[in-house]
Protein backbone atom coordinates (compact mmCIF):
# COMPACT_ATOMS: atom_id res chain seq x y z
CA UNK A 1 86.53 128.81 141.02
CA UNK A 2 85.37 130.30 137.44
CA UNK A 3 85.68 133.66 136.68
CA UNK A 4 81.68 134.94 136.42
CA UNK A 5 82.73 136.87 133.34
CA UNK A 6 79.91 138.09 130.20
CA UNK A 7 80.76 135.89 127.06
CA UNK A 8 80.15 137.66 123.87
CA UNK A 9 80.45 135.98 120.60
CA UNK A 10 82.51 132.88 120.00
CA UNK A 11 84.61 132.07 117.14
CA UNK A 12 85.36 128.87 115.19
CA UNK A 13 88.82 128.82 116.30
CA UNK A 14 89.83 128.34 120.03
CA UNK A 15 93.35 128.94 121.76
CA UNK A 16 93.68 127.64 124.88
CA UNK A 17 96.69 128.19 127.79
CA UNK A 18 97.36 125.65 130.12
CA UNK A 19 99.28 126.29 133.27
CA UNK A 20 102.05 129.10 133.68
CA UNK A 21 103.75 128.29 130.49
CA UNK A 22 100.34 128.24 128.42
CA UNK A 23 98.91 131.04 130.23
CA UNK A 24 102.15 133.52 129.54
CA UNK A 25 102.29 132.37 125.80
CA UNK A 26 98.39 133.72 125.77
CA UNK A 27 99.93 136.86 126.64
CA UNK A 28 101.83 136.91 122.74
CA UNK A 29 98.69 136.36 121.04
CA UNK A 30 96.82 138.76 122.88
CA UNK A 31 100.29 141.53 121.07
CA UNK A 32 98.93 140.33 117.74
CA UNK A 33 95.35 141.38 117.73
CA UNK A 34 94.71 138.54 115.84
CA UNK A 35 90.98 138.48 114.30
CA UNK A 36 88.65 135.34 114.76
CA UNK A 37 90.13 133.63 117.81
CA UNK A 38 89.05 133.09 120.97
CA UNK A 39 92.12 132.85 123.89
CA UNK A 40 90.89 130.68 127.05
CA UNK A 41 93.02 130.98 130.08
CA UNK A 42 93.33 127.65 132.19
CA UNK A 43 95.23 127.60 135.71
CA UNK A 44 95.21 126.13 138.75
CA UNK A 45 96.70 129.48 140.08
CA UNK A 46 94.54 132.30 140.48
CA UNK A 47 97.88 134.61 140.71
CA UNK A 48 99.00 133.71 137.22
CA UNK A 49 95.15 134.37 135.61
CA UNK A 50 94.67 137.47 137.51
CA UNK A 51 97.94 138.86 135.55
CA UNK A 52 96.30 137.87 132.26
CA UNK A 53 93.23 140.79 130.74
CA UNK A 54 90.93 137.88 129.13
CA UNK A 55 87.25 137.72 129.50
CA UNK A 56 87.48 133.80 129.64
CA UNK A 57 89.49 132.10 132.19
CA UNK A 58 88.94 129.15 134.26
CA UNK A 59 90.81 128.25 137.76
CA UNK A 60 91.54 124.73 138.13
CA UNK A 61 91.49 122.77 141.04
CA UNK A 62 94.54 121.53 142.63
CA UNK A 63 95.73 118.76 144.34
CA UNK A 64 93.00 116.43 146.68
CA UNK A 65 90.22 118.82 145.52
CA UNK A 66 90.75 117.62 141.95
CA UNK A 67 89.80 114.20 142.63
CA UNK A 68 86.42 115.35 143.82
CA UNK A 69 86.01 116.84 140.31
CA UNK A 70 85.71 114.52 136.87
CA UNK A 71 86.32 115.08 133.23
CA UNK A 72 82.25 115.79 133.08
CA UNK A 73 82.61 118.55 135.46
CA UNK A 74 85.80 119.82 133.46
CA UNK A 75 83.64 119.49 130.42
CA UNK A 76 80.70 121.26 132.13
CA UNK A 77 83.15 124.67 133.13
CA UNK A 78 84.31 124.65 129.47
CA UNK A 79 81.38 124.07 127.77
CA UNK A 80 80.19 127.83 127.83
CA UNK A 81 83.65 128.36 126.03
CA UNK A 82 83.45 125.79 123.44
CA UNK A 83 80.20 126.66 121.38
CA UNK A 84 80.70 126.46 117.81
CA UNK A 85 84.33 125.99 118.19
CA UNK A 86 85.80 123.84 114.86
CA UNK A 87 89.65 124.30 115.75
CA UNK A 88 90.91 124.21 119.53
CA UNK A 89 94.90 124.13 120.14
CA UNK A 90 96.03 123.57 123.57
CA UNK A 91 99.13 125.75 124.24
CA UNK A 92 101.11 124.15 127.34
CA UNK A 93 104.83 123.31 128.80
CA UNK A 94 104.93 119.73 129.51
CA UNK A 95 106.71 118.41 132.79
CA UNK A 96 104.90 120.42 135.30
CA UNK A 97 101.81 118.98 137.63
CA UNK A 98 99.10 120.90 136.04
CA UNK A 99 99.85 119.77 132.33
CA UNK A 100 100.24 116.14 133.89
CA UNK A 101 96.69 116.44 135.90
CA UNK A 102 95.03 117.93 132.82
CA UNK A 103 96.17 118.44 129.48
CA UNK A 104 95.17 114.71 129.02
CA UNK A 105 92.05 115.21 129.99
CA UNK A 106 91.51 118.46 128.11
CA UNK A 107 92.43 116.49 124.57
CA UNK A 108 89.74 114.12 125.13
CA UNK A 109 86.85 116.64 125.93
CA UNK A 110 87.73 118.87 122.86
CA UNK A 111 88.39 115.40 120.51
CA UNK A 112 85.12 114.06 122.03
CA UNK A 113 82.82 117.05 121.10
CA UNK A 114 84.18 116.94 117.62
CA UNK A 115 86.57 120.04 117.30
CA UNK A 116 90.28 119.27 115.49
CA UNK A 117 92.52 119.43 118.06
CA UNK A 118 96.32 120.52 118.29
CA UNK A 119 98.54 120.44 121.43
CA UNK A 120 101.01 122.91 121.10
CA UNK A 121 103.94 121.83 123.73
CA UNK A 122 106.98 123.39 125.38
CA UNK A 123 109.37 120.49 126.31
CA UNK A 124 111.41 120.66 129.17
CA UNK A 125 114.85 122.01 129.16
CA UNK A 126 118.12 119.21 129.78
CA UNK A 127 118.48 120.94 133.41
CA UNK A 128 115.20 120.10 134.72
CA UNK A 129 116.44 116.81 135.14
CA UNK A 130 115.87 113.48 133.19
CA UNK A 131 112.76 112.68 135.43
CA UNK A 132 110.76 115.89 134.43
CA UNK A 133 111.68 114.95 130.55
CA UNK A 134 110.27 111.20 131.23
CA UNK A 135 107.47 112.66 132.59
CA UNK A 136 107.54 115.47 129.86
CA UNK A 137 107.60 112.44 127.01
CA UNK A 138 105.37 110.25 128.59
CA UNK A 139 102.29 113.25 128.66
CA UNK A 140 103.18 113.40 125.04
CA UNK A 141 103.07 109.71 124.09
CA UNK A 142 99.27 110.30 126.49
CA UNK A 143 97.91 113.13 123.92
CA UNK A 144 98.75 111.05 120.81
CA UNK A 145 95.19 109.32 121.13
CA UNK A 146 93.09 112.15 122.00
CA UNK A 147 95.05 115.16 120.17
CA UNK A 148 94.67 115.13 116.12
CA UNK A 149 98.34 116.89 115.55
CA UNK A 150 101.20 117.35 118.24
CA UNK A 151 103.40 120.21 118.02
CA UNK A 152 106.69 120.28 120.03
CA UNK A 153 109.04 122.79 120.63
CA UNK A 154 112.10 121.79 122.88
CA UNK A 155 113.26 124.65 125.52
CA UNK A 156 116.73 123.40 124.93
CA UNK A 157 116.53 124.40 121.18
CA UNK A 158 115.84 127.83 122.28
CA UNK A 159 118.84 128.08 124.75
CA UNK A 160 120.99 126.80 122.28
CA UNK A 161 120.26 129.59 120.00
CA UNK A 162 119.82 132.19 122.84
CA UNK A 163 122.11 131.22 125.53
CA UNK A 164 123.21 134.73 126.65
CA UNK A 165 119.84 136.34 126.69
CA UNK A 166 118.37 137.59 130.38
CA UNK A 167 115.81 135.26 131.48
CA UNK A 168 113.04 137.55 131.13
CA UNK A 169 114.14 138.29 126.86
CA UNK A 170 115.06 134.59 126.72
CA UNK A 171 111.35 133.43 127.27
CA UNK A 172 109.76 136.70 125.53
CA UNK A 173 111.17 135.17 122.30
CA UNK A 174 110.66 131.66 123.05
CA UNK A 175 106.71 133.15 123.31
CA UNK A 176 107.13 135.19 120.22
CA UNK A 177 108.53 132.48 118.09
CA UNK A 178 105.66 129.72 118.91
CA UNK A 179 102.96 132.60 118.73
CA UNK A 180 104.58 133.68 115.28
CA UNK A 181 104.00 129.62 114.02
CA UNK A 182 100.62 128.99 115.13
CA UNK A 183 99.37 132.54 113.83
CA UNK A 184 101.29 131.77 109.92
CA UNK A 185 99.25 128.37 109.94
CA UNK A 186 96.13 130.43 110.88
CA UNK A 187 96.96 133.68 109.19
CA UNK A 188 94.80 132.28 105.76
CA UNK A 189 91.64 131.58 107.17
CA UNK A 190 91.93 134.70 109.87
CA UNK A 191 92.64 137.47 106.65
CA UNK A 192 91.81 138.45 103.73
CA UNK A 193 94.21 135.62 101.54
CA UNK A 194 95.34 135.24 97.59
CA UNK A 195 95.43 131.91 98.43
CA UNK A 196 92.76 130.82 101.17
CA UNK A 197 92.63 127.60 103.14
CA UNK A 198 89.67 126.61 104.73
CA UNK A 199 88.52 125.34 108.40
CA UNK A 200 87.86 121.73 106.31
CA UNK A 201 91.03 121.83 104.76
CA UNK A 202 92.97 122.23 107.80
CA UNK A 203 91.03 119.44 109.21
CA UNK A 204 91.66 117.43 106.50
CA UNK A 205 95.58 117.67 106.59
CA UNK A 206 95.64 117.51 110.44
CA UNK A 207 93.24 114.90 111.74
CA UNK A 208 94.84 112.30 113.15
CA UNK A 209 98.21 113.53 112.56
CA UNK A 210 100.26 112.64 115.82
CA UNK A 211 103.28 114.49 115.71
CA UNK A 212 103.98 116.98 112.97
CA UNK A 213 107.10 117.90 111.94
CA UNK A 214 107.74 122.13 111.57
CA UNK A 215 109.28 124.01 109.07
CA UNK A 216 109.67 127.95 109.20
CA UNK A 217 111.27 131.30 108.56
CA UNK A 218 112.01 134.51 107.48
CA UNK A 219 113.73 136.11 105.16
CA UNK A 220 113.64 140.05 103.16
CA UNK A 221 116.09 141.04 100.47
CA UNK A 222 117.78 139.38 97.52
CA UNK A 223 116.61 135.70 96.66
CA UNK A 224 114.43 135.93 99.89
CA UNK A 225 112.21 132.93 99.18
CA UNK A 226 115.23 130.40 98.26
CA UNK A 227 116.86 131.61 101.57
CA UNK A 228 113.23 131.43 103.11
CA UNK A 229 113.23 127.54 101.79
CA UNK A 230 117.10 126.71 102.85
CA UNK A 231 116.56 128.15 106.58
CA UNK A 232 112.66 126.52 107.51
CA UNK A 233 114.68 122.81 106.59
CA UNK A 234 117.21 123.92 109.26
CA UNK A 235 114.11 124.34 111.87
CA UNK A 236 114.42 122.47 114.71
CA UNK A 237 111.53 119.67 114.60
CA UNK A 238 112.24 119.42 110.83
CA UNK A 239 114.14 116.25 110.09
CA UNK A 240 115.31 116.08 106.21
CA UNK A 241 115.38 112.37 106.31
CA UNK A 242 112.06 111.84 107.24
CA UNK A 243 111.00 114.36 104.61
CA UNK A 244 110.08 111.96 101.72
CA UNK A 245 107.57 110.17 104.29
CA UNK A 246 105.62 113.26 104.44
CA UNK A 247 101.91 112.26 103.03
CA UNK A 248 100.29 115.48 104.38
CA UNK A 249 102.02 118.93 103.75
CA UNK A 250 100.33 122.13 105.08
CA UNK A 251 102.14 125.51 103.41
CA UNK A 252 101.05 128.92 104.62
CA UNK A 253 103.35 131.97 102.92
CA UNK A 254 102.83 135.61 104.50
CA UNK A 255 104.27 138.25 102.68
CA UNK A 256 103.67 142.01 101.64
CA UNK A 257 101.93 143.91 98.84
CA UNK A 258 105.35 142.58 96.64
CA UNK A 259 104.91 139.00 97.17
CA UNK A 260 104.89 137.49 93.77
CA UNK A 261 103.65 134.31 92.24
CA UNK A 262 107.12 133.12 91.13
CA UNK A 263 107.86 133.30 94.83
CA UNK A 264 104.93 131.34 95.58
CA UNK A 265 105.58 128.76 93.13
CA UNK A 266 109.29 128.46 94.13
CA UNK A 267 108.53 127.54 97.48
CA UNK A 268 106.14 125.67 97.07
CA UNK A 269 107.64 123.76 93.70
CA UNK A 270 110.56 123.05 96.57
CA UNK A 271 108.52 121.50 99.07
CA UNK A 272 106.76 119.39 97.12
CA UNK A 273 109.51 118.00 95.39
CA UNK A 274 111.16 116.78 98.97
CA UNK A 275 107.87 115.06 100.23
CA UNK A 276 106.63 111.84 99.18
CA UNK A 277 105.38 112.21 95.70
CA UNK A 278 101.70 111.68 95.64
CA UNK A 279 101.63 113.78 99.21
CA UNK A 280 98.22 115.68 99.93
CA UNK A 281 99.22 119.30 99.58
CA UNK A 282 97.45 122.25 101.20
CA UNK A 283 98.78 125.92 100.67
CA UNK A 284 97.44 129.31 101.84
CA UNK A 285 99.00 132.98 100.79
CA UNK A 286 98.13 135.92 102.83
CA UNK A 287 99.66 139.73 102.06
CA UNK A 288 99.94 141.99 105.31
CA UNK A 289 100.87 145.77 104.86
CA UNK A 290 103.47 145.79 107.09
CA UNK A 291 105.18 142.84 105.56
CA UNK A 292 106.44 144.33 102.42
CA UNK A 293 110.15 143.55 101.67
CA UNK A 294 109.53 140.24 103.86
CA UNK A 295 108.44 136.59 103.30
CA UNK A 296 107.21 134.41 106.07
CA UNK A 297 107.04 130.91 105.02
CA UNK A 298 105.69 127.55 107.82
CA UNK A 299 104.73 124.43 106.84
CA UNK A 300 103.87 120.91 108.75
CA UNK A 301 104.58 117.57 107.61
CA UNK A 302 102.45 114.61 109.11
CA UNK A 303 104.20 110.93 107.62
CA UNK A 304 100.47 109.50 108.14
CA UNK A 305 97.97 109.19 105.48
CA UNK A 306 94.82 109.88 107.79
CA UNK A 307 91.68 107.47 107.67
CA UNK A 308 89.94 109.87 105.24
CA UNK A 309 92.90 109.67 103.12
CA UNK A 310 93.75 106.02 102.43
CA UNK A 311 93.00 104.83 98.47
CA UNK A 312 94.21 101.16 97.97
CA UNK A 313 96.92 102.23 95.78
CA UNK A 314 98.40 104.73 98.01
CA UNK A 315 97.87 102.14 101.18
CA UNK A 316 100.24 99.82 99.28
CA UNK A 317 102.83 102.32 98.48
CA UNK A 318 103.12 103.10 102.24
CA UNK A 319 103.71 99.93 103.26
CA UNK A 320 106.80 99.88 100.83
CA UNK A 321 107.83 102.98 101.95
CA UNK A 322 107.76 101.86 105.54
């Protein structure tokens, strides 16, 4: 069943929330009233997408019926979704049946027609059992041909950090804090930036990525961006090891009307000086009004040069490196 709803204009940049998990972080972005994107609600439950206020939403079908359906008549449902879309990222859990039936699938219609793709994923947490984290790990391993960049955020992170919380706060941050990442690495090309990055630049540092590592936080007061810098290499799927492999670095830094360039500089002077030396480096500065007194710094590392990105020099220092 599809949800006979009027489509009005489509953007360049596509969210889309599969199953419960996907569906309910939808729900955050919908909070920020974030300009330019398009959120696409994809369920096998027609409970969880009637709880959801989106004029594009999709039921999928379950079970037997499913196998009566094929990835052209997945592709057919979302096509009316998908026009001029450049950037699509695929917000699901992993370990549950409908991110097993489809999120496979959904990579590989949005790689096919050409838009950058980025599977954002909530893994399982340590009591679900070791069989739904197999299953959770081998979905991922699936996605690393068909999505361009893979990010991962572990539930068991979260309840580490938040162990005392009520269920219903525990998972309204978990939401928050993935919503808050995506949006910093869109924020530049969605507003008004000192520092833009473009659609082609993001393609350019994500494309064929695999699995990113993810830096981030936030900091106001005294020395804010050296305590900004110090915190996002404590982030959980940032590994300081692995940091002078990076060969693709994406910086986005949100701040208010008092952000300065020495700030700017700092952080990104930092960075760069951790990754691997001749690293391609994007970075994008945005000022919001109600940021003032706070910096907001993310940044993914991919350890892969990317086809587009391979001079013979830099081929040969890789495979010392490695």
């Amino acid at each position: 069943m599809t949800f006979e709803l009027e489509l009005s204009t489509i953007s360049g940049i596509k969210i889309l929330g599969l199953g419960g998990a996907g569906v309910n972080i939808l729900k955050s972005f919908q909070e920020l009233s974030l300009n330019g994107l398009e959120l696409i609600a994809l369920d096998s439950s027609a409970l969880s997408l009637e709880k959801i206020s989106l004029p594009y939403k999709v039921q999928l079908t379950r079970g037997e019926g499913r196998k009566k359906g094929s990835l052209s008549l997945l592709r057919e449902e979302l096509s009316p979704y998908l026009e001029n879309a450049e950037i699509a990222l695929i917000v699901s859990g992993l370990g549950g049946e409908t991110s097993a039936l489809y999120l496979p699938s959904l990579t590989r219609i949005l790689k096919d027609l050409g838009i950058l793709t980025i599977a954002v994923l909530l893994f399982p947490f340590h009591f679900e059992g070791k069989m739904r984290r197999n299953r959770a790990e081998s979905i991922k391993e699936s996605l690393e041909e068909s999505a361009d960049a893979i990010l991962v955020f572990p539930n068991e992170h979260f309840y580490q950090l938040y162990p005392d919380l009520p269920l219903v706060e525990f998972f309204s941050r978990v939401n928050s804090t993935i919503c808050d990442v995506v949006n910093s690495l869109l924020e530049p090309m969605l507003y008004p930036s000192l520092i833009n990055l473009e659609v082609s630049t993001l393609r350019r540092i994500l494309e064929g990525a695999g699995e990113v590592m993810i830096g981030w936080a936030e900091e106001s007061g005294e020395k804010r961006a050296l305590r900004a810098i110090e915190k996002s290499f404590n982030s959980m799927s940032w590994k300081k090891e692995e940091s002078r492999k990076i060969k693709r670095l994406l910086i986005s830094i949100a701040g208010g009307d008092d952000l300065t360039i020495q700030e700017v500089s700092k952080i990104c002077e930092s960075l760069t000086y951790r990754v691997y030396p001749e690293a391609d480096i994007a970075v994008g500065a945005v000022t919001r009004e109600n940021f003032r007194g706070i910096i907001r710094l993310t940044f993914c590392g991919i350890k892969s040069l990317g086809s587009k990105l391979s001079p013979k020099p830099l081929i040969e220092e890789r495979k010392r490196l490695w």
